[in-house]
Protein backbone atom coordinates (compact mmCIF):
# COMPACT_ATOMS: atom_id res chain seq x y z
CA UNK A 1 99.81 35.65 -6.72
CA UNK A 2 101.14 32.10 -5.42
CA UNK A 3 104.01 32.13 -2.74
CA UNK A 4 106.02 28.96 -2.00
CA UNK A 5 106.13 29.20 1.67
CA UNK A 6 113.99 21.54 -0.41
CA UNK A 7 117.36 16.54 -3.61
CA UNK A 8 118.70 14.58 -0.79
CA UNK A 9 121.44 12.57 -1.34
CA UNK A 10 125.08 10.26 6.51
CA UNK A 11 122.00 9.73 8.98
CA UNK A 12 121.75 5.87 9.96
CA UNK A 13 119.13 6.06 12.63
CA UNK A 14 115.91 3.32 12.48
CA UNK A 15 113.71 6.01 12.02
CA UNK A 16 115.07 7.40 8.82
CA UNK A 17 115.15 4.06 7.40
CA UNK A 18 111.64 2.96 8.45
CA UNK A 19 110.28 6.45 7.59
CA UNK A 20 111.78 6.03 4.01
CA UNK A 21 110.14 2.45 4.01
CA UNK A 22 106.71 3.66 4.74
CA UNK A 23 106.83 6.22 1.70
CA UNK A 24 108.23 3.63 -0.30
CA UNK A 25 105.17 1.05 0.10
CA UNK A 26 103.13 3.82 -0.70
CA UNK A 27 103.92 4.70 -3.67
CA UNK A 28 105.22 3.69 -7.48
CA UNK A 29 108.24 3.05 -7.89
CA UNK A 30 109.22 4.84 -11.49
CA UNK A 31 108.53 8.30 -12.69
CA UNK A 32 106.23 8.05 -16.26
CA UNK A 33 108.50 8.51 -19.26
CA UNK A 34 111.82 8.64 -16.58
CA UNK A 35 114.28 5.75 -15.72
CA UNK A 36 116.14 6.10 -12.38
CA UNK A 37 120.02 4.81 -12.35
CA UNK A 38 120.64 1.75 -10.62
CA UNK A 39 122.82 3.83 -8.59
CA UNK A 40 122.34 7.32 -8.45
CA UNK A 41 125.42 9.71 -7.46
CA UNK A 42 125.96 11.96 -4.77
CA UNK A 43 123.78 10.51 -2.17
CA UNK A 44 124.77 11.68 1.35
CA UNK A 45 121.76 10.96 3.40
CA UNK A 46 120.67 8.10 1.76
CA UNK A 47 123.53 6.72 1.04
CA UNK A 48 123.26 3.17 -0.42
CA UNK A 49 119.73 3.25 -2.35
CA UNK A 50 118.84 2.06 -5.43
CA UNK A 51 117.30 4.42 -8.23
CA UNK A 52 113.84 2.12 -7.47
CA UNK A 53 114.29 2.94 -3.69
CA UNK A 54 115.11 6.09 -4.35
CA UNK A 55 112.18 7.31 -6.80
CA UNK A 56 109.34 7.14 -4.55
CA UNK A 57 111.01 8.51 -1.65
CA UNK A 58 111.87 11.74 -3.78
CA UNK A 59 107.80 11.49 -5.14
CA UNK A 60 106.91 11.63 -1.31
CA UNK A 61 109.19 14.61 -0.77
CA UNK A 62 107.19 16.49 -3.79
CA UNK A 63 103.30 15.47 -2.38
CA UNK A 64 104.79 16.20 1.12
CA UNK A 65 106.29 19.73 0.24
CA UNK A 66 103.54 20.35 -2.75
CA UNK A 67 106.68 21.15 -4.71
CA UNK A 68 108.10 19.70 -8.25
CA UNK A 69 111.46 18.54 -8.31
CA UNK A 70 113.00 21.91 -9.79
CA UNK A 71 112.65 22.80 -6.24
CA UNK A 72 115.56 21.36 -4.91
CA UNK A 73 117.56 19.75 -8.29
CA UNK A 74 119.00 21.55 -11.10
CA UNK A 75 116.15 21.93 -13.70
CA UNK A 76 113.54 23.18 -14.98
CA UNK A 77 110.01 23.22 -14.27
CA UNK A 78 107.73 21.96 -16.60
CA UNK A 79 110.67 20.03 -18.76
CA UNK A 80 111.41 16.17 -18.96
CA UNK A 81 113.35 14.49 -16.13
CA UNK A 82 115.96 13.52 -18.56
CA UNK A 83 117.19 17.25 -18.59
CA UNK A 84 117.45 17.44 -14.95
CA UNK A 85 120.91 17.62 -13.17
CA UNK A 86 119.98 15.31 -10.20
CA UNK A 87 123.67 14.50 -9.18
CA UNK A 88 124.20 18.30 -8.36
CA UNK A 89 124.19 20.49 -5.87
CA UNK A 90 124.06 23.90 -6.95
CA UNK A 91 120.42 24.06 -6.08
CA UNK A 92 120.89 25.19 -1.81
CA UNK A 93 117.75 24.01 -1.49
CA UNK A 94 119.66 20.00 -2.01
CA UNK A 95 121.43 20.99 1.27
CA UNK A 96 118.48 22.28 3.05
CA UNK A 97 116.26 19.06 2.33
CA UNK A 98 119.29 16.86 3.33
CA UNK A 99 119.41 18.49 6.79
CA UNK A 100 115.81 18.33 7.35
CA UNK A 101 116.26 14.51 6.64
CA UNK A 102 118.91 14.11 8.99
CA UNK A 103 116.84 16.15 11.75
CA UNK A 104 113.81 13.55 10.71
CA UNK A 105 116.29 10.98 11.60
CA UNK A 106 117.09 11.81 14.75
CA UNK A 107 113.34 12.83 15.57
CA UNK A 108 112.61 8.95 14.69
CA UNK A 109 115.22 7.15 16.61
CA UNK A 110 114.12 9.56 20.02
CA UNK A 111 110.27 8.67 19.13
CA UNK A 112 111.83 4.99 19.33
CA UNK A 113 113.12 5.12 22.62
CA UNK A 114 109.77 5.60 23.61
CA UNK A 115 107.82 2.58 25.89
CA UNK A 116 104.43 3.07 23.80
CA UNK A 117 103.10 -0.26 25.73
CA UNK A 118 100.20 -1.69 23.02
CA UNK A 119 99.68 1.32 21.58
CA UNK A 120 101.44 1.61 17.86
CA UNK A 121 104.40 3.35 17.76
CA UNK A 122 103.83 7.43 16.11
CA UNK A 123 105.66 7.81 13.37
CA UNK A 124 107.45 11.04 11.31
CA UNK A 125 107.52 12.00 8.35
CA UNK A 126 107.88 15.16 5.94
CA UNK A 127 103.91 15.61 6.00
CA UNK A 128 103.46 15.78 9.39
CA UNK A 129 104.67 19.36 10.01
CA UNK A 130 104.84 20.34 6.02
CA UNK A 131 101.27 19.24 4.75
CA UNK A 132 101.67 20.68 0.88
CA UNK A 133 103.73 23.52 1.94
CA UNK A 134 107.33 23.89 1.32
CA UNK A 135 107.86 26.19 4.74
CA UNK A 136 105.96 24.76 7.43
CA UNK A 137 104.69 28.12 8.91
CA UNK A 138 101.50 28.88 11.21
CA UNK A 139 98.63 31.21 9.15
CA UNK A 140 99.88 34.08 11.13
CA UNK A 141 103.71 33.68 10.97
CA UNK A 142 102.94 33.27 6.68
CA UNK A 143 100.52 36.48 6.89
CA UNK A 144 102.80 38.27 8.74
CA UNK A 145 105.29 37.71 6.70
CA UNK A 146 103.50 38.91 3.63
CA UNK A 147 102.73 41.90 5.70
CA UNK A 148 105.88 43.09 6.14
CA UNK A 149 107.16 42.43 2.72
CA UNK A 150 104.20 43.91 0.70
CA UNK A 151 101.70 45.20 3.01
CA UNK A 152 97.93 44.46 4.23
CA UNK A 153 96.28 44.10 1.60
CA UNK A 154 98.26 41.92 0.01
CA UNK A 155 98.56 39.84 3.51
CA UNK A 156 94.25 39.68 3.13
CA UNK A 157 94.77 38.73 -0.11
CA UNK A 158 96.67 35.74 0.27
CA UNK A 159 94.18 34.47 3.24
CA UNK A 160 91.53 34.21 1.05
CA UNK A 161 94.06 32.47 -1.46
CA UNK A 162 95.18 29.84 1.25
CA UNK A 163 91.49 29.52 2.62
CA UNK A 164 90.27 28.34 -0.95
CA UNK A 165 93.51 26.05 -1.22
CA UNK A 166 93.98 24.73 2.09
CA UNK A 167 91.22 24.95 3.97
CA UNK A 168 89.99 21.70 5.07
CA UNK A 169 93.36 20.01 4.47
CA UNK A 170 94.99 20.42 8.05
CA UNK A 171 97.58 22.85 6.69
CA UNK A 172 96.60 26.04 8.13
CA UNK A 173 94.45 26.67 11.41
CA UNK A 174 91.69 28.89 10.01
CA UNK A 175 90.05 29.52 13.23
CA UNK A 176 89.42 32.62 14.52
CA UNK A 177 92.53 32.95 16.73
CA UNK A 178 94.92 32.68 12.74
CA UNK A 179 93.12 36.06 12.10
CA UNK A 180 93.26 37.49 15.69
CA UNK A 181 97.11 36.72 16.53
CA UNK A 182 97.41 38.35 12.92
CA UNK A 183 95.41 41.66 13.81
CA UNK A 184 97.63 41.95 16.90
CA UNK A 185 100.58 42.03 14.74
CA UNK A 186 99.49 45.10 12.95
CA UNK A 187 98.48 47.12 16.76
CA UNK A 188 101.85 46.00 18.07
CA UNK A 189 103.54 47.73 14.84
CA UNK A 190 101.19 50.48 15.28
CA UNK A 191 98.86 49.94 12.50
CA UNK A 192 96.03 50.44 13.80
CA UNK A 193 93.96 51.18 10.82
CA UNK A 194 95.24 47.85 9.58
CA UNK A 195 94.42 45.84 12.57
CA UNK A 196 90.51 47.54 12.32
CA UNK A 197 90.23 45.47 8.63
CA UNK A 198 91.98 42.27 10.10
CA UNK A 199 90.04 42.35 13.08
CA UNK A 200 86.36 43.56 10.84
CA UNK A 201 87.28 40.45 8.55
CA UNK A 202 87.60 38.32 11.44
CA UNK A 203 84.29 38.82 12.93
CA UNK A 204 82.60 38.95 9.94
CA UNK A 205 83.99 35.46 9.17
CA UNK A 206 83.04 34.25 12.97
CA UNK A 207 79.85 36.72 13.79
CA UNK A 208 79.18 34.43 16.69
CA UNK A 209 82.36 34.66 18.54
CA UNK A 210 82.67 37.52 21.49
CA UNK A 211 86.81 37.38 21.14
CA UNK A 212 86.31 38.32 17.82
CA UNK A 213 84.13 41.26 18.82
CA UNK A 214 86.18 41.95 22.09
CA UNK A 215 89.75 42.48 19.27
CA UNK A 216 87.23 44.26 17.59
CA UNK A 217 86.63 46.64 20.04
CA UNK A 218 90.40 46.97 20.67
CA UNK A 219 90.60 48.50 17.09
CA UNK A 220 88.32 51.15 17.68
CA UNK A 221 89.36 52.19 20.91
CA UNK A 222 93.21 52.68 19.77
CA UNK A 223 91.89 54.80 16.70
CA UNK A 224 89.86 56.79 19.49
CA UNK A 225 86.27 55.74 17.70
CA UNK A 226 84.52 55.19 21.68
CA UNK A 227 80.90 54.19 19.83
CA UNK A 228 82.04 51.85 17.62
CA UNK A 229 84.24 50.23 20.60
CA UNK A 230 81.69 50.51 22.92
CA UNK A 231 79.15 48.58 20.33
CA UNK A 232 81.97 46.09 19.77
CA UNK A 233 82.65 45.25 23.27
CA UNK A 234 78.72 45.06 24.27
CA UNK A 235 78.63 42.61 21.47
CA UNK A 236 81.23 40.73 22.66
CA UNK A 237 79.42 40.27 26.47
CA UNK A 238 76.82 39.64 24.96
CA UNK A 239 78.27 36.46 23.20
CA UNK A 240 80.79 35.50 25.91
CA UNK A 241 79.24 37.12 29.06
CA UNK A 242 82.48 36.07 30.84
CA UNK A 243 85.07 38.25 28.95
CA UNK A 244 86.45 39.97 31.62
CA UNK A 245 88.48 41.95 29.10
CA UNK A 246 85.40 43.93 26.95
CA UNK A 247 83.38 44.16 30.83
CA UNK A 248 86.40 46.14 32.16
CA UNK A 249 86.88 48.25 28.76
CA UNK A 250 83.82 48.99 28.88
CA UNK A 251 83.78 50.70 31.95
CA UNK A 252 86.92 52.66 31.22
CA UNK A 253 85.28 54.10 27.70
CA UNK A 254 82.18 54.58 29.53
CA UNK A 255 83.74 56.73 32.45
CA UNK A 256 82.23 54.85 34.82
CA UNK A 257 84.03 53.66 38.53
């Protein structure tokens, strides 16, 4: 199960062009077995470059996004550039990557306003928010999303899938608070049964942590299991003796003033 979770062809800003710059030292400048056009057509955003500017900014976009370029241009995956409609724009995604350009523009130019005294100035570019992923989303925004569309299991499914792809990378925060928000998305719809495996999965992937144990808890007190919430919360003062949270539960469940 793999989820994708955008060409660019008027912004003029310094930071668009110096962004563009950077990607272009970094990488080659021609595609194997494809020749660019001197000029390419229907350029909006970067208006004015040459096929050999224009080549490794595109590669960029692809590393950037961890996309190919049927992702945004007329073709298909997996066939030679030299079937590809680049010049189009029937692909909506064009239009989406062209605003996102002009937005990195504008992020640039305010970043170069900024007095950054001898420090060196912090630059943007597509990676910084996307890092491989086409929609730059938190863990728990993408899981929830999965959630709603095709349910919890399918949502714990595709954590493991993006732990064994991502994890390590920067993409994703796969701390124990990805996992937790997540579980608290399932109680707040109600699902409480649901928010008892996100919230078991949790602390069995951070056994050491007493918020893990304390949302934990919360599971099995909303399904009315008292032992199991009681055992949950003493857990979780036991590893965070502070947690005001499981100390006051704890009385509540235990009937005590």
């Amino acid at each position: 199960m793999k989820r994708m979770g955008n060409g660019v062809g008027r912004a003029t800003g310094a930071g668009l062009a110096g962004a563009a710059l950077v990607i272009m030292a970094a990488s080659p400048l021609r595609a194997q077995g494809f020749q660019w056009p001197e000029q390419p057509e229907n350029l909006t955003v970067l208006e004015g470059f040459s096929g050999e500017q224009l080549a490794p900014v595109m590669r960029g976009f692809t590393r950037a996004l961890g996309v190919r370029c049927w992702y945004c241009h007329v073709g298909e995956d997996g066939q030679p550039l030299t079937t590809y409609d680049f010049a189009s724009d029937d692909n909506e995604k064009k239009e989406t990557a062209r605003t996102m350009l002009r937005m990195l523009g504008v992020i640039n130019d305010s970043i170069s306003s900024i007095d950054w005294g001898d420090r060196p100035k912090v630059n943007m570019w597509c990676h910084t928010c996307h890092r491989g992923r086409p929609r730059p989303m938190t863990l728990a925004e993408e899981l929830g999303e999965v959630y709603q569309e095709e349910g919890l299991e399918a949502a714990l499914a595709h954590y493991d899938e993006l732990r064994d792809g991502f994890y390590g990378r920067g993409s994703y925060d796969f701390g124990e608070g990805s996992l937790n928000e997540f579980g608290y998305q399932a109680m707040a719809a109600k699902d409480h049964e649901g928010a008892l495996s996100i919230f078991r999965r949790n602390a069995e992937l951070f056994p050491e942590s007493g918020n893990a144990h304390d949302s934990l808890g919360e599971a099995y007190a909303a399904l009315g299991d008292t032992a199991r919430a009681i055992e949950s919360y003493e857990r979780a003062l036991e590893l965070a003796p502070r947690n005001r949270n499981a100390a006051q539960r704890l009385t509540e469940l235990r009937g005590e003033e």
